[in-house]
N, C-alpha and C. Protein backbone atom coordinates (compact mmCIF):
# COMPACT_ATOMS: atom_id res chain seq x y z
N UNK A 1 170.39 -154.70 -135.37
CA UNK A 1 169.05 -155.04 -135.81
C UNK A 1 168.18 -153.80 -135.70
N UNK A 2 167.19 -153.66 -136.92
CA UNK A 2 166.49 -152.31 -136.81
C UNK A 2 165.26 -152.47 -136.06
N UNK A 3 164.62 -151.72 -135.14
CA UNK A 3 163.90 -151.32 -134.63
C UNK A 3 162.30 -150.99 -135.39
N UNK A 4 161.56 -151.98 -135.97
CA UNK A 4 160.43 -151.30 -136.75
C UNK A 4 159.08 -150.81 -135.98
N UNK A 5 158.03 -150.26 -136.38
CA UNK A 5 157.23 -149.81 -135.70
C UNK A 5 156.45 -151.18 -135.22
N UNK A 6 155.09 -150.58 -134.40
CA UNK A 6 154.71 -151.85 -133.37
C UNK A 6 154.56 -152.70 -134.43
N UNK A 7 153.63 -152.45 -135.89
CA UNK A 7 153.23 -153.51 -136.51
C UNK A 7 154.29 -154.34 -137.53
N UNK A 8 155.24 -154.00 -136.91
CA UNK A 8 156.82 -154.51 -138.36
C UNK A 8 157.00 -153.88 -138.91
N UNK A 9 156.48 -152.81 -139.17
CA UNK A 9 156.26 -152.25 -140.83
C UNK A 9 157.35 -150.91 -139.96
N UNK A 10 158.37 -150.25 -141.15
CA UNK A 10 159.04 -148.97 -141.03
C UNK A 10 157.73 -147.83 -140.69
N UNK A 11 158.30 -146.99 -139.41
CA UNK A 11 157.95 -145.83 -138.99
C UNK A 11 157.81 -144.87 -140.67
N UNK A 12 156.99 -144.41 -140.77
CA UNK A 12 156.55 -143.47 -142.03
C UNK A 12 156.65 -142.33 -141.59
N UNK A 13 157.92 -141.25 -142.26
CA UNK A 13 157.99 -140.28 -141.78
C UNK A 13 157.94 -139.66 -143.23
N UNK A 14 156.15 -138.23 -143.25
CA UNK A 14 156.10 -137.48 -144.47
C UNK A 14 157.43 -136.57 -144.47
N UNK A 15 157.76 -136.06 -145.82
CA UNK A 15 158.08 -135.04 -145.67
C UNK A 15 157.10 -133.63 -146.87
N UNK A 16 156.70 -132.62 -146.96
CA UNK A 16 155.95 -131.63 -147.04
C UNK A 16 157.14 -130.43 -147.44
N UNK A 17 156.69 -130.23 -148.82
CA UNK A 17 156.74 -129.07 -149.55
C UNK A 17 158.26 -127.86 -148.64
N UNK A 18 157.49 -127.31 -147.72
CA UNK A 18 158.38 -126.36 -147.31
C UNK A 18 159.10 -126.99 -145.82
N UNK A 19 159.53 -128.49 -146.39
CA UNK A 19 160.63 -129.17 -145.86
C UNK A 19 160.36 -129.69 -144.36
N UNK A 20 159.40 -129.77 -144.03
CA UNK A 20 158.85 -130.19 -142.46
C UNK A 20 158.74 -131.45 -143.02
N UNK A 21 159.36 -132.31 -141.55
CA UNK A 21 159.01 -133.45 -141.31
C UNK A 21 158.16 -134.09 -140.53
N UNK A 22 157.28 -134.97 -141.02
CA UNK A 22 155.94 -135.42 -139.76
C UNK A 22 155.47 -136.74 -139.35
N UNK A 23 155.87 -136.97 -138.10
CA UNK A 23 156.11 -138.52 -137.87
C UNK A 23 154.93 -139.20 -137.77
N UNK A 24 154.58 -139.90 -138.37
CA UNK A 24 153.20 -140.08 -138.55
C UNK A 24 153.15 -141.61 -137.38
N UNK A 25 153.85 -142.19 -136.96
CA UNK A 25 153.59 -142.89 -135.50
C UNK A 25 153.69 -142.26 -134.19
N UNK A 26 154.08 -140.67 -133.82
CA UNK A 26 153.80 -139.58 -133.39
C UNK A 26 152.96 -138.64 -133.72
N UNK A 27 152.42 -138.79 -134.58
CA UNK A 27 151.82 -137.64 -134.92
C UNK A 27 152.39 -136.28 -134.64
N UNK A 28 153.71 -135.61 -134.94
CA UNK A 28 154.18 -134.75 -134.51
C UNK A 28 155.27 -134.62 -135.75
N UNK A 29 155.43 -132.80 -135.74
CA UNK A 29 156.27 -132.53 -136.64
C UNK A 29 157.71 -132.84 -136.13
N UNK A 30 158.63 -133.15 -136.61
CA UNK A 30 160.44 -133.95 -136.19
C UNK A 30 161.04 -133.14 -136.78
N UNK A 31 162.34 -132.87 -136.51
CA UNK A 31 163.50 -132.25 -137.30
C UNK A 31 164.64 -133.70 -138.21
N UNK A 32 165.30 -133.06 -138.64
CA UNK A 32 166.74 -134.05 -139.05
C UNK A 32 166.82 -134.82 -138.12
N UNK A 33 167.21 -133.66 -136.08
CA UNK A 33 167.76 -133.96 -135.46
C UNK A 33 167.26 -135.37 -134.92
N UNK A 34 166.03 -135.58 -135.02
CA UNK A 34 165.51 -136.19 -134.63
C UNK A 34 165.89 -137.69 -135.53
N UNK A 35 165.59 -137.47 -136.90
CA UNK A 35 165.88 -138.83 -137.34
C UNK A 35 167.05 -139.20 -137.45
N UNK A 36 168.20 -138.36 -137.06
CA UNK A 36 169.14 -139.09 -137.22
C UNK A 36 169.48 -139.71 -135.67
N UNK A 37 168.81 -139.40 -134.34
CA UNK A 37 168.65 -140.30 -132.71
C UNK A 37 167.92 -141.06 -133.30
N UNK A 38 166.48 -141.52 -134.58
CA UNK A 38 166.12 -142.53 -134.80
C UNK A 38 167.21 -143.51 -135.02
N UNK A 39 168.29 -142.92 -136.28
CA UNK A 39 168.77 -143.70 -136.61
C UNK A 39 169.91 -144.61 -135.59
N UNK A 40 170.36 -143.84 -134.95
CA UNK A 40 171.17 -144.13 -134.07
C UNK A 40 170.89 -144.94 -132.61
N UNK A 41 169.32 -144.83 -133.00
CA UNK A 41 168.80 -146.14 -131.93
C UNK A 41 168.08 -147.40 -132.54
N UNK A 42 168.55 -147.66 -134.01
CA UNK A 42 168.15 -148.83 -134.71
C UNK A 42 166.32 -148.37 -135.17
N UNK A 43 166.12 -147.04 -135.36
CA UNK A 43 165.04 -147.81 -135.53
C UNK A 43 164.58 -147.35 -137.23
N UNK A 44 163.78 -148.12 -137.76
CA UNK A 44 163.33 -148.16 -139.17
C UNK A 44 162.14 -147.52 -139.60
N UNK A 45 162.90 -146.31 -139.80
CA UNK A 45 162.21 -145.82 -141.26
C UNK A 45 161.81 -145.55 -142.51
N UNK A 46 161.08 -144.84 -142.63
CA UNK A 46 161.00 -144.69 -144.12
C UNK A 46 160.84 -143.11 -144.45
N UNK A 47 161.04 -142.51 -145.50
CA UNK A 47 161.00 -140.64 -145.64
C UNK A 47 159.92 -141.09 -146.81
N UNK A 48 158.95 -140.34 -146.76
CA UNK A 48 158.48 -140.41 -148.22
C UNK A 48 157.71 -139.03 -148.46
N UNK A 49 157.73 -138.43 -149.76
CA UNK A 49 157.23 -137.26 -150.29
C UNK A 49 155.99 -137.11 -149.72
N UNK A 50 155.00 -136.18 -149.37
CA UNK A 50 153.64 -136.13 -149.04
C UNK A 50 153.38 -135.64 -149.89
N UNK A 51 153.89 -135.41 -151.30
CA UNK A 51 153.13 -134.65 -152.33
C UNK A 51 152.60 -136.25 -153.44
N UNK A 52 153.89 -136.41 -153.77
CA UNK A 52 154.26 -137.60 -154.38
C UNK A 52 153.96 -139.05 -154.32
N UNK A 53 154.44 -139.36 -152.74
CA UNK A 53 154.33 -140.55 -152.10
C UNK A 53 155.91 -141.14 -152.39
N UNK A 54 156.70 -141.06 -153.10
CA UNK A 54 157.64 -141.07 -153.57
C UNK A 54 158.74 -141.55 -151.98
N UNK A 55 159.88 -142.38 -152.39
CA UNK A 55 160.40 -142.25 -151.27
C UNK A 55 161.73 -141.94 -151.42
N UNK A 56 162.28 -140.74 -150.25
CA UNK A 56 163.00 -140.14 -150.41
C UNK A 56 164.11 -140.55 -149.25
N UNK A 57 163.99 -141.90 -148.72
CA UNK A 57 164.86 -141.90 -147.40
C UNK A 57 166.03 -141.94 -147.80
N UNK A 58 166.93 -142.22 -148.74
CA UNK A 58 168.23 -142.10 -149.45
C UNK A 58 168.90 -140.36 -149.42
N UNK A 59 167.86 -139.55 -149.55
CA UNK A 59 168.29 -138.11 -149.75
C UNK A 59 168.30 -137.36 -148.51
N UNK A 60 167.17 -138.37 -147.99
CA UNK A 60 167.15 -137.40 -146.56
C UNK A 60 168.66 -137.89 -145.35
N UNK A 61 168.62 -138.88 -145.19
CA UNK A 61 170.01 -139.75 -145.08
C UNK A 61 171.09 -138.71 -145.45
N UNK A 62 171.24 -138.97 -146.46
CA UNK A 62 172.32 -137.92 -147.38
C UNK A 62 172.57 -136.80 -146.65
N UNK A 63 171.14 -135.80 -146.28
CA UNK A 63 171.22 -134.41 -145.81
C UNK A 63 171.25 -134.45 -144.28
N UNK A 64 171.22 -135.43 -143.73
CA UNK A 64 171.79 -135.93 -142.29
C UNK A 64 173.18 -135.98 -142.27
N UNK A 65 173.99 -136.39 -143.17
CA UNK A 65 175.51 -136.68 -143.08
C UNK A 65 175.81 -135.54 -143.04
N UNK A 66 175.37 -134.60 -144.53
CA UNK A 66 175.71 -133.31 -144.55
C UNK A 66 175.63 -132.32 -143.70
N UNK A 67 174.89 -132.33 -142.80
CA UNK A 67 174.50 -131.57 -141.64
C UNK A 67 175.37 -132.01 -140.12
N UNK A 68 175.71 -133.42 -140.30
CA UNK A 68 177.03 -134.34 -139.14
C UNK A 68 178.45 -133.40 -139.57
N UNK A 69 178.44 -133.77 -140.95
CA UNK A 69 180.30 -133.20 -141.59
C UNK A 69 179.93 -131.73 -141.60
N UNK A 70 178.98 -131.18 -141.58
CA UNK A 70 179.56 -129.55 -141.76
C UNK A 70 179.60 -129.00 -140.32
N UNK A 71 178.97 -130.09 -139.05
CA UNK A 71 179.00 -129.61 -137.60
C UNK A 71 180.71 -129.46 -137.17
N UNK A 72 181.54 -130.03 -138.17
CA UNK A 72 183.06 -129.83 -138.10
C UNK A 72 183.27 -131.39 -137.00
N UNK A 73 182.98 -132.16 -136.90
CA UNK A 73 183.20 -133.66 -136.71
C UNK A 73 183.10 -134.68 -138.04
N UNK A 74 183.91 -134.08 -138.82
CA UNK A 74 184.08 -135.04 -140.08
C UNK A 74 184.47 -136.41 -139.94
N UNK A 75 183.92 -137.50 -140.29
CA UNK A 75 184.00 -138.90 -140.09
C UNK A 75 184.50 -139.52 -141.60
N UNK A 76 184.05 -138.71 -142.98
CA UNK A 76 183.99 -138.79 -144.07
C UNK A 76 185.52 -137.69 -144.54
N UNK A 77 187.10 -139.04 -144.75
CA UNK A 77 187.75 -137.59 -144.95
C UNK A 77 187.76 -137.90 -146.60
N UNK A 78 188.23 -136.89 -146.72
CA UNK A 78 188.50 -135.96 -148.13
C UNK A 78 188.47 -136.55 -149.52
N UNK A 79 189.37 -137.96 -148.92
CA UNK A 79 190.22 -138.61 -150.13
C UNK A 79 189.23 -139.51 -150.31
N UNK A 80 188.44 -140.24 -149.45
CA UNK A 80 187.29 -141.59 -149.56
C UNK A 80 186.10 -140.69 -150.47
N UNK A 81 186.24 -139.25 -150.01
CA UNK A 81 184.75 -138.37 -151.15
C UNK A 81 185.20 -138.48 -152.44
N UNK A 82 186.64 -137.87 -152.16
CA UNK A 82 186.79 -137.67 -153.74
C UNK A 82 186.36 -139.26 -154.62
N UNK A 83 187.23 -140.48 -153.95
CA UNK A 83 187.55 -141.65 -154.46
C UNK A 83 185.75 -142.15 -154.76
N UNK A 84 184.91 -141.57 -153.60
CA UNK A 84 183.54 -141.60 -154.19
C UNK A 84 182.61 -141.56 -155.25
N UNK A 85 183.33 -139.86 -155.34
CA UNK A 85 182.55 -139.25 -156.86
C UNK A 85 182.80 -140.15 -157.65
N UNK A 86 184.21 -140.31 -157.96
CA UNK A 86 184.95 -140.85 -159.41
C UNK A 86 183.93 -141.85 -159.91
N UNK A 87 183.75 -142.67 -158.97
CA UNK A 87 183.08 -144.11 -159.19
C UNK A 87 181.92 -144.00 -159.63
N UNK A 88 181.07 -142.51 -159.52
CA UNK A 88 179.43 -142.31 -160.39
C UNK A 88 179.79 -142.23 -161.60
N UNK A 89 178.98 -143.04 -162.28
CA UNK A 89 179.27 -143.42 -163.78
C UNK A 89 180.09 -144.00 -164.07
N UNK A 90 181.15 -145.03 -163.14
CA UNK A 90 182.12 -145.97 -163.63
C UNK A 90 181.31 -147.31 -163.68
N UNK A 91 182.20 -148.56 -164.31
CA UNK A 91 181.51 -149.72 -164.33
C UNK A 91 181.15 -149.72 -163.38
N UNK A 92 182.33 -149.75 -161.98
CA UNK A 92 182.03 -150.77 -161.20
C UNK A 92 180.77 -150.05 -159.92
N UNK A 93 180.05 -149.17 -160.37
CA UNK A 93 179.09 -148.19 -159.93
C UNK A 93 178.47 -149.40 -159.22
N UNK A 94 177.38 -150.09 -159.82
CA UNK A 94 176.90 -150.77 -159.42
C UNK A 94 177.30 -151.80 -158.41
N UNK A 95 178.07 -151.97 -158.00
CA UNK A 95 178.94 -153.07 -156.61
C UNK A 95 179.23 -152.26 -155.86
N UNK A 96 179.44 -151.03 -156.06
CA UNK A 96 179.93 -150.16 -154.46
C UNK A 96 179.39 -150.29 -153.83
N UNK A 97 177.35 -150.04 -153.60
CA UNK A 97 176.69 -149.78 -152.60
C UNK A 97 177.01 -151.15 -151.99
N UNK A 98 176.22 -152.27 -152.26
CA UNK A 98 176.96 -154.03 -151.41
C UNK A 98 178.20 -153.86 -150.99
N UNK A 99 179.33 -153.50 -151.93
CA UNK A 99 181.01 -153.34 -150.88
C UNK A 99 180.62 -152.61 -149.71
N UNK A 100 180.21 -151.15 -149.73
CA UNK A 100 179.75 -150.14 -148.77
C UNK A 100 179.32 -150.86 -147.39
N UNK A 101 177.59 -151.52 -147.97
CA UNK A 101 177.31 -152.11 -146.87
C UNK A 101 177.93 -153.02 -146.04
N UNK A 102 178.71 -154.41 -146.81
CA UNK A 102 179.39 -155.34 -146.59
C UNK A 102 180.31 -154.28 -145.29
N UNK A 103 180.99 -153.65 -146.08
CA UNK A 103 182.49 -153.28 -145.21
C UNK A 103 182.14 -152.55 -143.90
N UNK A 104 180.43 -151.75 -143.94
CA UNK A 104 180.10 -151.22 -142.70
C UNK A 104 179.39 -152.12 -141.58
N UNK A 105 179.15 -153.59 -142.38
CA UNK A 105 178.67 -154.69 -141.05
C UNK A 105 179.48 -155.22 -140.73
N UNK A 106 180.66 -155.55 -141.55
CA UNK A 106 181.74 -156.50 -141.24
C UNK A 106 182.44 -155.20 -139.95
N UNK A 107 182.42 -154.13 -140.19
CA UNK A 107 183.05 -153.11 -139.16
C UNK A 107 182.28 -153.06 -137.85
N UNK A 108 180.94 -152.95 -137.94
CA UNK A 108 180.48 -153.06 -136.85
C UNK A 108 180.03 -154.58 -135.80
N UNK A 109 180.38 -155.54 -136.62
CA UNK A 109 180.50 -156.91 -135.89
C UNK A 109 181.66 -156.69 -135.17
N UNK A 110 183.11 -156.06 -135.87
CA UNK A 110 184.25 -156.36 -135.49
C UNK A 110 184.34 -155.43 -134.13
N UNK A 111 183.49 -154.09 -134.10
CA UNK A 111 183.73 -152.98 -133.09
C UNK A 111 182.92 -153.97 -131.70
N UNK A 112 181.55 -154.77 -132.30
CA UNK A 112 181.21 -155.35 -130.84
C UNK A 112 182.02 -156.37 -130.48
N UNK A 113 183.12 -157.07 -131.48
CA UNK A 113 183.28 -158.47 -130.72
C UNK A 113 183.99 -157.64 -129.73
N UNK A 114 185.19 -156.73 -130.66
CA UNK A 114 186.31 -156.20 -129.88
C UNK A 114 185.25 -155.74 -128.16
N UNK A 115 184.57 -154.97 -128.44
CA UNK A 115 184.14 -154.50 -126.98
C UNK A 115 183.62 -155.50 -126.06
N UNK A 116 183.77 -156.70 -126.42
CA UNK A 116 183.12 -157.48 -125.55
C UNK A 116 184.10 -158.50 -125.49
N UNK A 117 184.90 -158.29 -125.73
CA UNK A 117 186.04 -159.22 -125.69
C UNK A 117 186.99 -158.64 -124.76
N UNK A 118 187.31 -157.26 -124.56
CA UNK A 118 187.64 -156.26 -123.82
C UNK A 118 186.88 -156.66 -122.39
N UNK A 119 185.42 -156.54 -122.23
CA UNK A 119 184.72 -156.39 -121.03
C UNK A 119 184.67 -157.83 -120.39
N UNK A 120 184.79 -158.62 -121.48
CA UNK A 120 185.25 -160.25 -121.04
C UNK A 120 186.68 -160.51 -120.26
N UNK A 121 187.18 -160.02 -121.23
CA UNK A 121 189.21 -160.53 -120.42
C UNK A 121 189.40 -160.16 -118.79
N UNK A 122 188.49 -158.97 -118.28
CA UNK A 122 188.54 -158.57 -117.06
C UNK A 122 187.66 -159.05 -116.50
N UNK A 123 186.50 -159.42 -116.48
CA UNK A 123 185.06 -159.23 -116.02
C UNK A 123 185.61 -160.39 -114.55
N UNK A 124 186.05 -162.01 -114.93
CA UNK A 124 186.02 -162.92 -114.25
C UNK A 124 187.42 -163.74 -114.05
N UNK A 125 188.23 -162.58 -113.71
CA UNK A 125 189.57 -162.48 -113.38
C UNK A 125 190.50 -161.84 -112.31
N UNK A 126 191.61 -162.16 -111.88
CA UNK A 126 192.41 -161.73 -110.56
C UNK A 126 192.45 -160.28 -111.02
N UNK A 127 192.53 -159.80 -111.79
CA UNK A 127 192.86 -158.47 -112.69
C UNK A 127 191.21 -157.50 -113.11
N UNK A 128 190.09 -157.70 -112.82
CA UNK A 128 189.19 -156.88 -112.57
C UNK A 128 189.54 -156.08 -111.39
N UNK A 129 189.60 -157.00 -110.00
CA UNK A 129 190.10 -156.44 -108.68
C UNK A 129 190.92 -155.06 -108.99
N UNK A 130 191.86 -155.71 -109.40
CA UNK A 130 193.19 -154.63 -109.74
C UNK A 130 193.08 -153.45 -110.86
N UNK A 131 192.17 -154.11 -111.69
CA UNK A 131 191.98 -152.96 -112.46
C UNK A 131 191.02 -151.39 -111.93
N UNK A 132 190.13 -152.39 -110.78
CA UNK A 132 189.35 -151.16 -110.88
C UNK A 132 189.88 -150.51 -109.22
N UNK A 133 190.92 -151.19 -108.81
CA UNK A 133 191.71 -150.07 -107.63
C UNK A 133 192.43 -149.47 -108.61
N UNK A 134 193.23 -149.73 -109.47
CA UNK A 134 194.14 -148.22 -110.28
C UNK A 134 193.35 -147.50 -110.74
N UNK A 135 192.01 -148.10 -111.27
CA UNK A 135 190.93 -146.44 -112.02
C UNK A 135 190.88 -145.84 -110.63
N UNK A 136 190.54 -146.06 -109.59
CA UNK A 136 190.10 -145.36 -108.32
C UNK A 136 191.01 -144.57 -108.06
N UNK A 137 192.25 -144.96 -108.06
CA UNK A 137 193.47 -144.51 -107.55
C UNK A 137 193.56 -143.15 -108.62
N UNK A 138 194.14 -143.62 -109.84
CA UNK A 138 193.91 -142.59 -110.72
C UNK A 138 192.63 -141.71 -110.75
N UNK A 139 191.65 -141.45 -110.48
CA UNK A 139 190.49 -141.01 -110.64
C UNK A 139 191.01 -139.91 -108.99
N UNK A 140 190.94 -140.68 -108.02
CA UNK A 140 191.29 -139.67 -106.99
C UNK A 140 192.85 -138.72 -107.28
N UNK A 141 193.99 -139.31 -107.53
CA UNK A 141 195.02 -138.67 -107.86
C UNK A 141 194.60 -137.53 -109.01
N UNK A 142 194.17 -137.66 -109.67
CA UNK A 142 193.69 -136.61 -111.15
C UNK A 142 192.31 -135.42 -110.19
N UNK A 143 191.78 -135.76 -109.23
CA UNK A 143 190.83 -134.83 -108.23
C UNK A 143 191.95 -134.25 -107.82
N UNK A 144 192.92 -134.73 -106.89
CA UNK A 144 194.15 -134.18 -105.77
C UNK A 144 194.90 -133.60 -106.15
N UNK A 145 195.07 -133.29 -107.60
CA UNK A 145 196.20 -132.64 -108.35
C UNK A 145 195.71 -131.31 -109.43
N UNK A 146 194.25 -131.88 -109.05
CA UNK A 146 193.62 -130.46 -110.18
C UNK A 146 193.18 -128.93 -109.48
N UNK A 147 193.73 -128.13 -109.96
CA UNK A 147 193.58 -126.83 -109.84
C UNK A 147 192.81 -126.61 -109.53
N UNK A 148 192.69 -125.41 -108.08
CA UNK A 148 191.44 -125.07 -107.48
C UNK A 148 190.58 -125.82 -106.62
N UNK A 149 190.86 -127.56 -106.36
CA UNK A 149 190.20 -127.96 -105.45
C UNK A 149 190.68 -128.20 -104.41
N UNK A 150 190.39 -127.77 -103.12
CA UNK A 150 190.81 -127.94 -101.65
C UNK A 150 191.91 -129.13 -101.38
N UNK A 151 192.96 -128.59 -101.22
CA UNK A 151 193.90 -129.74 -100.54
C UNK A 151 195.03 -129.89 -101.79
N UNK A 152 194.47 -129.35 -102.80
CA UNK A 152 195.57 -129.38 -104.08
C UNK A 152 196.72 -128.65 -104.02
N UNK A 153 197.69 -129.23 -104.56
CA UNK A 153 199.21 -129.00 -104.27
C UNK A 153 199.44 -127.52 -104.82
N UNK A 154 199.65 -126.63 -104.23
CA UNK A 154 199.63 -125.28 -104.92
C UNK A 154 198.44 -124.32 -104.63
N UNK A 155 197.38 -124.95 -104.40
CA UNK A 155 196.07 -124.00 -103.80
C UNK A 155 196.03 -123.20 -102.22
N UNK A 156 196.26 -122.30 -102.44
CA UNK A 156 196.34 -121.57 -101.13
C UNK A 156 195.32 -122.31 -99.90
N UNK A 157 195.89 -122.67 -99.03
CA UNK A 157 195.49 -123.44 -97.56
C UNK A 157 196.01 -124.80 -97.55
N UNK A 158 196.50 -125.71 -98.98
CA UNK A 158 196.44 -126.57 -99.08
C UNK A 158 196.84 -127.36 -97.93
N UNK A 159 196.87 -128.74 -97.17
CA UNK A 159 197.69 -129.33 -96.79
C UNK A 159 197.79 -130.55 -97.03
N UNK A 160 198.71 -131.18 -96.25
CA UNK A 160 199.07 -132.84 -96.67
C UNK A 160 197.73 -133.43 -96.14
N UNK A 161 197.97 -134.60 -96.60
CA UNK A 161 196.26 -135.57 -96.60
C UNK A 161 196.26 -136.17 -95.13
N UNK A 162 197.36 -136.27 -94.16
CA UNK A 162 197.59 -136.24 -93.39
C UNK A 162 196.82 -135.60 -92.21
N UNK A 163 197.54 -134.16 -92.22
CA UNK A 163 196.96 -133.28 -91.62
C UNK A 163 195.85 -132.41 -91.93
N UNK A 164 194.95 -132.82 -92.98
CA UNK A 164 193.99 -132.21 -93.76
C UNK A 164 192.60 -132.41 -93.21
N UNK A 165 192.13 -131.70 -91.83
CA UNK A 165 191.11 -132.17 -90.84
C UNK A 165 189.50 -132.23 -91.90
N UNK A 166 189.58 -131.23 -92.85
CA UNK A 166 188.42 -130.25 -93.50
C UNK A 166 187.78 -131.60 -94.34
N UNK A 167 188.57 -132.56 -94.88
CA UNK A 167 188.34 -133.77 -95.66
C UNK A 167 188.42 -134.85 -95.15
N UNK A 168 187.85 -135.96 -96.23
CA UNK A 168 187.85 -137.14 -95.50
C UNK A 168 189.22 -137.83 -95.46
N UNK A 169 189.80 -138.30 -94.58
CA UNK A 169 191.43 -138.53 -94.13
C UNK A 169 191.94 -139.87 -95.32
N UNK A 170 192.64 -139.39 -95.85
CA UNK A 170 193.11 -140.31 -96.54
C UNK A 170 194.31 -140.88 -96.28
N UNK A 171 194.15 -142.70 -95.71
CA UNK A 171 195.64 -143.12 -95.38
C UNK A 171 196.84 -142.89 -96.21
N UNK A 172 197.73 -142.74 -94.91
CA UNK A 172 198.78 -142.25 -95.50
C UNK A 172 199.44 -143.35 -96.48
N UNK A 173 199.61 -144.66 -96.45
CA UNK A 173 199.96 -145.79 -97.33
C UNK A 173 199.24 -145.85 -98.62
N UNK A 174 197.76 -145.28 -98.84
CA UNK A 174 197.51 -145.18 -100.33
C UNK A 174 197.46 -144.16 -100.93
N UNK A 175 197.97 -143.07 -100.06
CA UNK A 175 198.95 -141.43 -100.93
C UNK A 175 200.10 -141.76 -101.19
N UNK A 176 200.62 -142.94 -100.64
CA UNK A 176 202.48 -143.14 -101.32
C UNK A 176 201.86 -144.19 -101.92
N UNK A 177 200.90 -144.72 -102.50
CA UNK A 177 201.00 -145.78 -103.95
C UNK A 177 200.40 -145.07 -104.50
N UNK A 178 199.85 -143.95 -104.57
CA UNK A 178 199.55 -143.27 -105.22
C UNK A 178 200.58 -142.12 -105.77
N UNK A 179 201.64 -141.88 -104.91
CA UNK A 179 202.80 -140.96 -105.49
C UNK A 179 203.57 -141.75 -106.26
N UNK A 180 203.43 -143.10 -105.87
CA UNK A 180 203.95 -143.96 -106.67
C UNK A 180 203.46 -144.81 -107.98
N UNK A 181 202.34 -144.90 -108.01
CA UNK A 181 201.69 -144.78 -109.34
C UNK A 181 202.10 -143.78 -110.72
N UNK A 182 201.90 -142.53 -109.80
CA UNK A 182 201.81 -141.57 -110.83
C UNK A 182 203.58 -141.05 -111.31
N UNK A 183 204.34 -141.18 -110.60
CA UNK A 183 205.79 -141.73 -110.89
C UNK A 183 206.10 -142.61 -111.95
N UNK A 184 205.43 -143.80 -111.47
CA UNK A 184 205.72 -144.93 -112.63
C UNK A 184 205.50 -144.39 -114.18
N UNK A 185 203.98 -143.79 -114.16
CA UNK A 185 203.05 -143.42 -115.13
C UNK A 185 203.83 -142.33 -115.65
N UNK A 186 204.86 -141.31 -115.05
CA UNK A 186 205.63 -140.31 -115.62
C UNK A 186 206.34 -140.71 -116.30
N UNK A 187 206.91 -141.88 -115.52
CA UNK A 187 209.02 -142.31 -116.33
C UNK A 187 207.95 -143.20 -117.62
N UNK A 188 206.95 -143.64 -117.66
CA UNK A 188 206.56 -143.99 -119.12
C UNK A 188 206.49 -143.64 -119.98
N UNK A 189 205.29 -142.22 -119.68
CA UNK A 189 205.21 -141.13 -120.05
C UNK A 189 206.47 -140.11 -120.77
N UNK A 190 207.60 -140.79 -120.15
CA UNK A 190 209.19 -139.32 -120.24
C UNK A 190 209.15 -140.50 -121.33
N UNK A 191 209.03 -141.64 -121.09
CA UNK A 191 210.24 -142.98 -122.36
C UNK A 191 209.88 -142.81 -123.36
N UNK A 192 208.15 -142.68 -123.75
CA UNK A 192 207.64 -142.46 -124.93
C UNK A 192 208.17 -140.97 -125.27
N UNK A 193 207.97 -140.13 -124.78
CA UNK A 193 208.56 -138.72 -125.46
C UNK A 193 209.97 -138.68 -125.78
């Protein structure tokens, strides 16, 4: 759902001759960068010419993508542009933009059910418990094994967690489910390769 200004009405953002943008519910000049965190926090605007009055939020949009795909995080590949062009000046010109939209709400209903269907299956279950001792487990094992930090296997002084006075003592029974975790997680790891 979009975000409109206090009175309902789309945020009016001019744009001016030598390409400045000026948010006129800020009163302040904006970049791209800016409208495209508008866009990305729902909220509704509008671009319109300050010469003209004309509205240009379709182009400016446009020169937002262009400025996303040339940052080299292309979301738009190759074959959907080309399959794009073709379609200016074909019949079915006119039904793309509705398919377009259609296929980008039907995508983003499907991305929240999925995420909340995800945060559901665990939330009020024997298996939250458990899930969030293996992130812990993993989260400390991936600290204990990385290069350069105190006590790591290979770092000059290192020692066992045991005898390791300098830190906080970690029982010895959840360093062997933890050697044993990350065991398991290998021979998986070897099956898939």
């Amino acid at each position: 759902m979009k975000k409109a200004a206090a009175d309902g009405s789309p945020v009016i953002i001019k744009k001016y001759a030598n390409r400045r943008l000026y948010n006129t519910e800020t009163s302040s000049y904006i970049t791209l960068e800016h409208l495209a965190a508008m866009t990305r926090e729902h909220r509704d605007f509008k671009v319109v010419d300050a010469k003209t009055d004309d509205d240009i939020t379709h182009n400016v949009l446009t020169q937002i993508i262009m400025e996303e795909e040339s940052r080299g995080q292309t979301l738009l590949p190759v074959s959907f542009l080309r399959q794009l062009i073709t379609l200016y000046g074909d019949s079915m010109q006119a039904m793309v933009p509705g398919y377009l939209e259609a296929s980008m709400d039907s995508f983003r209903r499907n991305q929240e059910q999925f995420k909340t269907a995800v945060e559901g299956a665990f939330a009020h279950s024997p298996f939250a418990e458990i899930a969030k001792r293996n992130l812990a487990m993993f989260e400390a094992a991936a600290h204990a094994f990385k290069p350069g930090t105190p006590g790591a296997p290979g770092t000059p002084g290192a020692t066992t967690p045991a005898t390791n006075t300098t830190e906080t003592p970690v029982k010895v029974d959840e360093m062997a489910a933890l050697r044993a975790e990350l065991a398991r997680l290998q021979d998986k790891v070897d099956k898939l390769g």
